[in-house]
Protein backbone atom coordinates (compact mmCIF):
# COMPACT_ATOMS: atom_id res chain seq x y z
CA UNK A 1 -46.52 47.38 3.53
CA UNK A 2 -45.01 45.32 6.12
CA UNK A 3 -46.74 42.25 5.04
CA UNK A 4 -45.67 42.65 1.52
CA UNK A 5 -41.49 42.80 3.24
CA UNK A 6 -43.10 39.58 5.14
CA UNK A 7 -44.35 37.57 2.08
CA UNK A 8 -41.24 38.71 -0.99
CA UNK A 9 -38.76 37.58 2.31
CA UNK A 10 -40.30 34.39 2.16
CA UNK A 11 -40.40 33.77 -0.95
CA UNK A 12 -36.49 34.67 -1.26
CA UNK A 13 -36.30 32.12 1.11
CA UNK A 14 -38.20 29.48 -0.67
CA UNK A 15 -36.48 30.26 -3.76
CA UNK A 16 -32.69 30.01 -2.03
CA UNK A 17 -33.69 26.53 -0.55
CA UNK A 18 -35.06 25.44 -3.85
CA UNK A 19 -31.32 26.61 -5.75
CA UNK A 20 -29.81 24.42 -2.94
CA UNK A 21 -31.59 21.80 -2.78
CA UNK A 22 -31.28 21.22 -6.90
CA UNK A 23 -27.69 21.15 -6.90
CA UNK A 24 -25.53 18.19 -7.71
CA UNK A 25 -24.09 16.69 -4.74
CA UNK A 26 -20.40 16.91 -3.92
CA UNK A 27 -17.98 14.11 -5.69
CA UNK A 28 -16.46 12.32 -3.46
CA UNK A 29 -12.84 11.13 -4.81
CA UNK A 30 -11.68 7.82 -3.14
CA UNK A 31 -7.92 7.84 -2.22
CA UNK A 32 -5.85 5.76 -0.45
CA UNK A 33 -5.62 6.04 3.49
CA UNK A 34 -2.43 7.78 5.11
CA UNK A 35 -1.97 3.98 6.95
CA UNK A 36 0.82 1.35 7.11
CA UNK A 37 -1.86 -0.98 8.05
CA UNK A 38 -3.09 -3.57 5.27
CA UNK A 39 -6.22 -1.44 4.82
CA UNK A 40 -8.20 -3.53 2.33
CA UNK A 41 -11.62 -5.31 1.53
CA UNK A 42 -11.72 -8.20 4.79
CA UNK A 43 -10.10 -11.39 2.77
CA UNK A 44 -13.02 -14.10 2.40
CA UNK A 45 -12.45 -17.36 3.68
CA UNK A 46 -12.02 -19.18 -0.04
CA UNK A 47 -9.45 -16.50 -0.40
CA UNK A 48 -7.16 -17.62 2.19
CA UNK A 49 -7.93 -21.42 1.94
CA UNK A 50 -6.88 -20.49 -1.58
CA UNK A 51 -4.09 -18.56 -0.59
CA UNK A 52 -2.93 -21.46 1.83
CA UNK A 53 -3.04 -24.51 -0.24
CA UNK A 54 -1.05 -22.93 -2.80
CA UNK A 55 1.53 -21.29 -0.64
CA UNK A 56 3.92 -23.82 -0.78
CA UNK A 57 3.92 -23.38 -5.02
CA UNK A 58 4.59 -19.88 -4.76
CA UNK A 59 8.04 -20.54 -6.28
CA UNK A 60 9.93 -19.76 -10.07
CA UNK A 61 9.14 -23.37 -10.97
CA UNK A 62 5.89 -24.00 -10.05
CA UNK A 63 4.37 -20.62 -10.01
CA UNK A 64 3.36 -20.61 -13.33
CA UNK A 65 0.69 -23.89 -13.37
CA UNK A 66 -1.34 -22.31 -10.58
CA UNK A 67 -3.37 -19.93 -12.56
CA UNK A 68 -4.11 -23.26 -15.18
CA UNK A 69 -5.01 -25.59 -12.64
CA UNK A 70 -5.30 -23.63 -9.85
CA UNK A 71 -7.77 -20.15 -10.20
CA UNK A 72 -7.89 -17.67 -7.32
CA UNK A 73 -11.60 -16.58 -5.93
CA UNK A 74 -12.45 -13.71 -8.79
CA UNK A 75 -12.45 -11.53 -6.16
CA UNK A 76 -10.47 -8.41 -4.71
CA UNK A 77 -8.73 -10.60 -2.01
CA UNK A 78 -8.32 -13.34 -4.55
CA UNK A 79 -6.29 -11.19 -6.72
CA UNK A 80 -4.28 -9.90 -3.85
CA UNK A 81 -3.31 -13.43 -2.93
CA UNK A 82 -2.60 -14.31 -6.47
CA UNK A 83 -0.23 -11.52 -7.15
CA UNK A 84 1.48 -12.12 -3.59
CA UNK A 85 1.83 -15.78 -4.48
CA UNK A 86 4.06 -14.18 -7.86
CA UNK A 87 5.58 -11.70 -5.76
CA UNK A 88 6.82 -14.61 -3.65
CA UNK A 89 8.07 -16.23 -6.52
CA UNK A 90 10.04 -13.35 -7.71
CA UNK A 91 7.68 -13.01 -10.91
CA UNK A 92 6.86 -8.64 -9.81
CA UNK A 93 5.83 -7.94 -13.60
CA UNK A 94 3.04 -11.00 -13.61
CA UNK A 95 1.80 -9.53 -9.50
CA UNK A 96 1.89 -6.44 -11.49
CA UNK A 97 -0.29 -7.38 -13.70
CA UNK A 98 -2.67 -9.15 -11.56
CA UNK A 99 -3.20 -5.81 -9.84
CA UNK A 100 -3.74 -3.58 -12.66
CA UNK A 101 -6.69 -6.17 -13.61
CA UNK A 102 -8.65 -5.00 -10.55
CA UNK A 103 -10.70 -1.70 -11.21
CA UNK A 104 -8.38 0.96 -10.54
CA UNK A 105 -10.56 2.24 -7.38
CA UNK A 106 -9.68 -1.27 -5.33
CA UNK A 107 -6.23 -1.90 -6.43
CA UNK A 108 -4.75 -0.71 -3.14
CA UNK A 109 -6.74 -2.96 -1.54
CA UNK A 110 -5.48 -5.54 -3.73
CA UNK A 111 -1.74 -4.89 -2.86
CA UNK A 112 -2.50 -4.03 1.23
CA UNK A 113 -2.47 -8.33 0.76
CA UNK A 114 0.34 -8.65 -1.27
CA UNK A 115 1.94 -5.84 2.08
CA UNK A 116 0.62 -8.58 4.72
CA UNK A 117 2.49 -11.56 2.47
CA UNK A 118 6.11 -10.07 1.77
CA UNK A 119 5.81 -8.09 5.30
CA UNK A 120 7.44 -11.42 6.94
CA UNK A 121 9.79 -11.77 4.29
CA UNK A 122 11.51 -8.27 4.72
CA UNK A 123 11.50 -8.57 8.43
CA UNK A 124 13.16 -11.98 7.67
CA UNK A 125 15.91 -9.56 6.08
CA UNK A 126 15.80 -11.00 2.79
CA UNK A 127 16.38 -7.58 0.94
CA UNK A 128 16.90 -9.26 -2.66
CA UNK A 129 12.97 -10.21 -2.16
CA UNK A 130 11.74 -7.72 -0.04
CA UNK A 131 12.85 -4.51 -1.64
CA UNK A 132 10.32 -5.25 -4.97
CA UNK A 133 7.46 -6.42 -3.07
CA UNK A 134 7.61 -3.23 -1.28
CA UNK A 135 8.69 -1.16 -4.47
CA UNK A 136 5.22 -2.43 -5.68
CA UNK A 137 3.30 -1.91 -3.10
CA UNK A 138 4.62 1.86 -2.74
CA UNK A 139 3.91 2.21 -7.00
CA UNK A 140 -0.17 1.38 -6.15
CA UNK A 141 -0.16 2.52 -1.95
CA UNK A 142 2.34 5.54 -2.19
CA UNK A 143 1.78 6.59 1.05
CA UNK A 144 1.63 3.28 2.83
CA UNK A 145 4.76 3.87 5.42
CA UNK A 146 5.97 0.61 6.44
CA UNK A 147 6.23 -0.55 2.77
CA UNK A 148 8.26 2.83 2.32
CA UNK A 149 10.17 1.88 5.55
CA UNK A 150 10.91 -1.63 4.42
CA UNK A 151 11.56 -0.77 0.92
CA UNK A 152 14.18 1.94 2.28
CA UNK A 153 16.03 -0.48 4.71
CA UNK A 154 16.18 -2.76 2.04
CA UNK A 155 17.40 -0.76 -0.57
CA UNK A 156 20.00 0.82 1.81
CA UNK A 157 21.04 -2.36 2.51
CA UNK A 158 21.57 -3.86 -0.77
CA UNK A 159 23.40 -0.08 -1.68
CA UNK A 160 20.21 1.45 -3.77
CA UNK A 161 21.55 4.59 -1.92
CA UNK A 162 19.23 6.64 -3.87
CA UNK A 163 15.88 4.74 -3.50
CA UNK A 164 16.98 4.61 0.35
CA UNK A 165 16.53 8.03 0.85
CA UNK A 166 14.03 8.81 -1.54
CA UNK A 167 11.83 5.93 0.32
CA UNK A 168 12.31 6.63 3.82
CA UNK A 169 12.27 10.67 3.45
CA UNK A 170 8.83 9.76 2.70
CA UNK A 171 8.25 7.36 5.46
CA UNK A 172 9.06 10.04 7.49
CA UNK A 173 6.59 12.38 5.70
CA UNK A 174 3.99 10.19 6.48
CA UNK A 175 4.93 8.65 9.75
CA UNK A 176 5.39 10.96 13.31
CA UNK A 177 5.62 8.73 15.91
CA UNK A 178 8.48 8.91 18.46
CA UNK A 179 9.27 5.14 17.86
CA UNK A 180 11.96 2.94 16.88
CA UNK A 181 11.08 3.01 13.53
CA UNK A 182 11.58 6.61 13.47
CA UNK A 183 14.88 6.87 15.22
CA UNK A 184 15.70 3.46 12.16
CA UNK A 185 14.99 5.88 9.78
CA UNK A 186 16.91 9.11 10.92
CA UNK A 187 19.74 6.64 11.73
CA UNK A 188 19.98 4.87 8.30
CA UNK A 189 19.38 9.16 6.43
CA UNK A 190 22.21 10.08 8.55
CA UNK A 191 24.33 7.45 7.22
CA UNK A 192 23.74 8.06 4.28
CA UNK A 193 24.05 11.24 3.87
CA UNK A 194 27.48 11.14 5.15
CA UNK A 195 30.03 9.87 2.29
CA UNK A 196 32.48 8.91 5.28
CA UNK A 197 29.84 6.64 6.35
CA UNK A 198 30.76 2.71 7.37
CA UNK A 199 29.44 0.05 4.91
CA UNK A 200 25.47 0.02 5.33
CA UNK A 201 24.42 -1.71 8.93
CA UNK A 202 21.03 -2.59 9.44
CA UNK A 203 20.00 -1.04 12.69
CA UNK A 204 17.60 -3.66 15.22
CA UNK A 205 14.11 -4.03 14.26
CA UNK A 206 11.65 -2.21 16.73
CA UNK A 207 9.14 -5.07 18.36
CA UNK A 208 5.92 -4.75 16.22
């Protein structure tokens, strides 16, 4: 009798492992990383010696010849650099569509580049230009906090009171550290949620 217990137990067993082991795997959904770093596929050399030769172009009036005579790499980082290169120019809707022409899996990595290009510009306070860039960033990298930090100083500056807030209530969502950033942040929120608030003053940058 016992060796009948012994033999059905095992064959429980064999039958559990054999359920298991026929199962589909798990889907793993790709999302984009909780990270104010440019997080993205590494840039490949042509890329940037793309990227650097047309730099200087990267303006309303010449902007538009670079894709004719000009092509990026067809890669990730190529794209990236093309739709900075727009974004630098002030053309958002053509970066725009540079980016959604990368599968929609990669396109973060895309604009992580585009981050790393306007990132001087809106520490340059130029808020006309850097708000956008960072608007477009945020629209494909939601939770990328320094383009939700820059797009809120920006915004606050220029009097977008309600993007201000709306952006950097969510930097502070995703962001905890005790930093100068931080303390920016709740400074600029403060301000402006107080309507007897002085004309919008952009508080020091914290050294990167």
């Amino acid at each position: 009798m016992r060796r009948s217990y012994y033999f059905v137990g095992w064959a429980y067993t064999i039958l559990c492992l054999a359920l298991v082991a026929t199962r589909e795997a798990p889907v793993t959904v790709a999302s984009t990383p909780v990270d104010g770093s440019s997080v993205y596929a590494s840039p490949t050399s042509d890329a940037i010696e793309w990227f650097r030769r047309v730099k200087p172009y990267c303006n309303t009036v010449e902007v538009a010849t670079l894709q004719r005579e000009a092509p990026p790499p067809k890669t990730i980082a190529g794209a990236g650099y093309h739709a900075a290169c727009f974004a630098l120019a002030g053309r958002i809707d053509d970066a725009r569509r540079i980016i959604d022409g990368v599968s929609p899996g990669d396109r973060y990595k895309a604009v992580g580049i585009v981050f790393d290009v306007g990132h001087p510009v809106a520490d340059a306070g130029d808020d006309r230009s850097a708000g956008p860039i960072m608007e477009m960033v945020i629209d494909y990298w939601p939770n990328h906090y320094m383009a939700l930090y820059h797009a809120g100083m920006a915004e606050y500056m220029l009097g977008q009171r309600d993007l201000a807030r709306h952006n950097l209530e969510q930097f502070q969502k995703y962001y905890h550290e005790r930093d100068g950033w931080t303390a920016n942040a709740v400074e600029v929120l403060a301000r402006l949620n107080d309507p007897n608030a002085v004309p919008a003053q952009r508080p020091a940058e914290p050294p990167e």
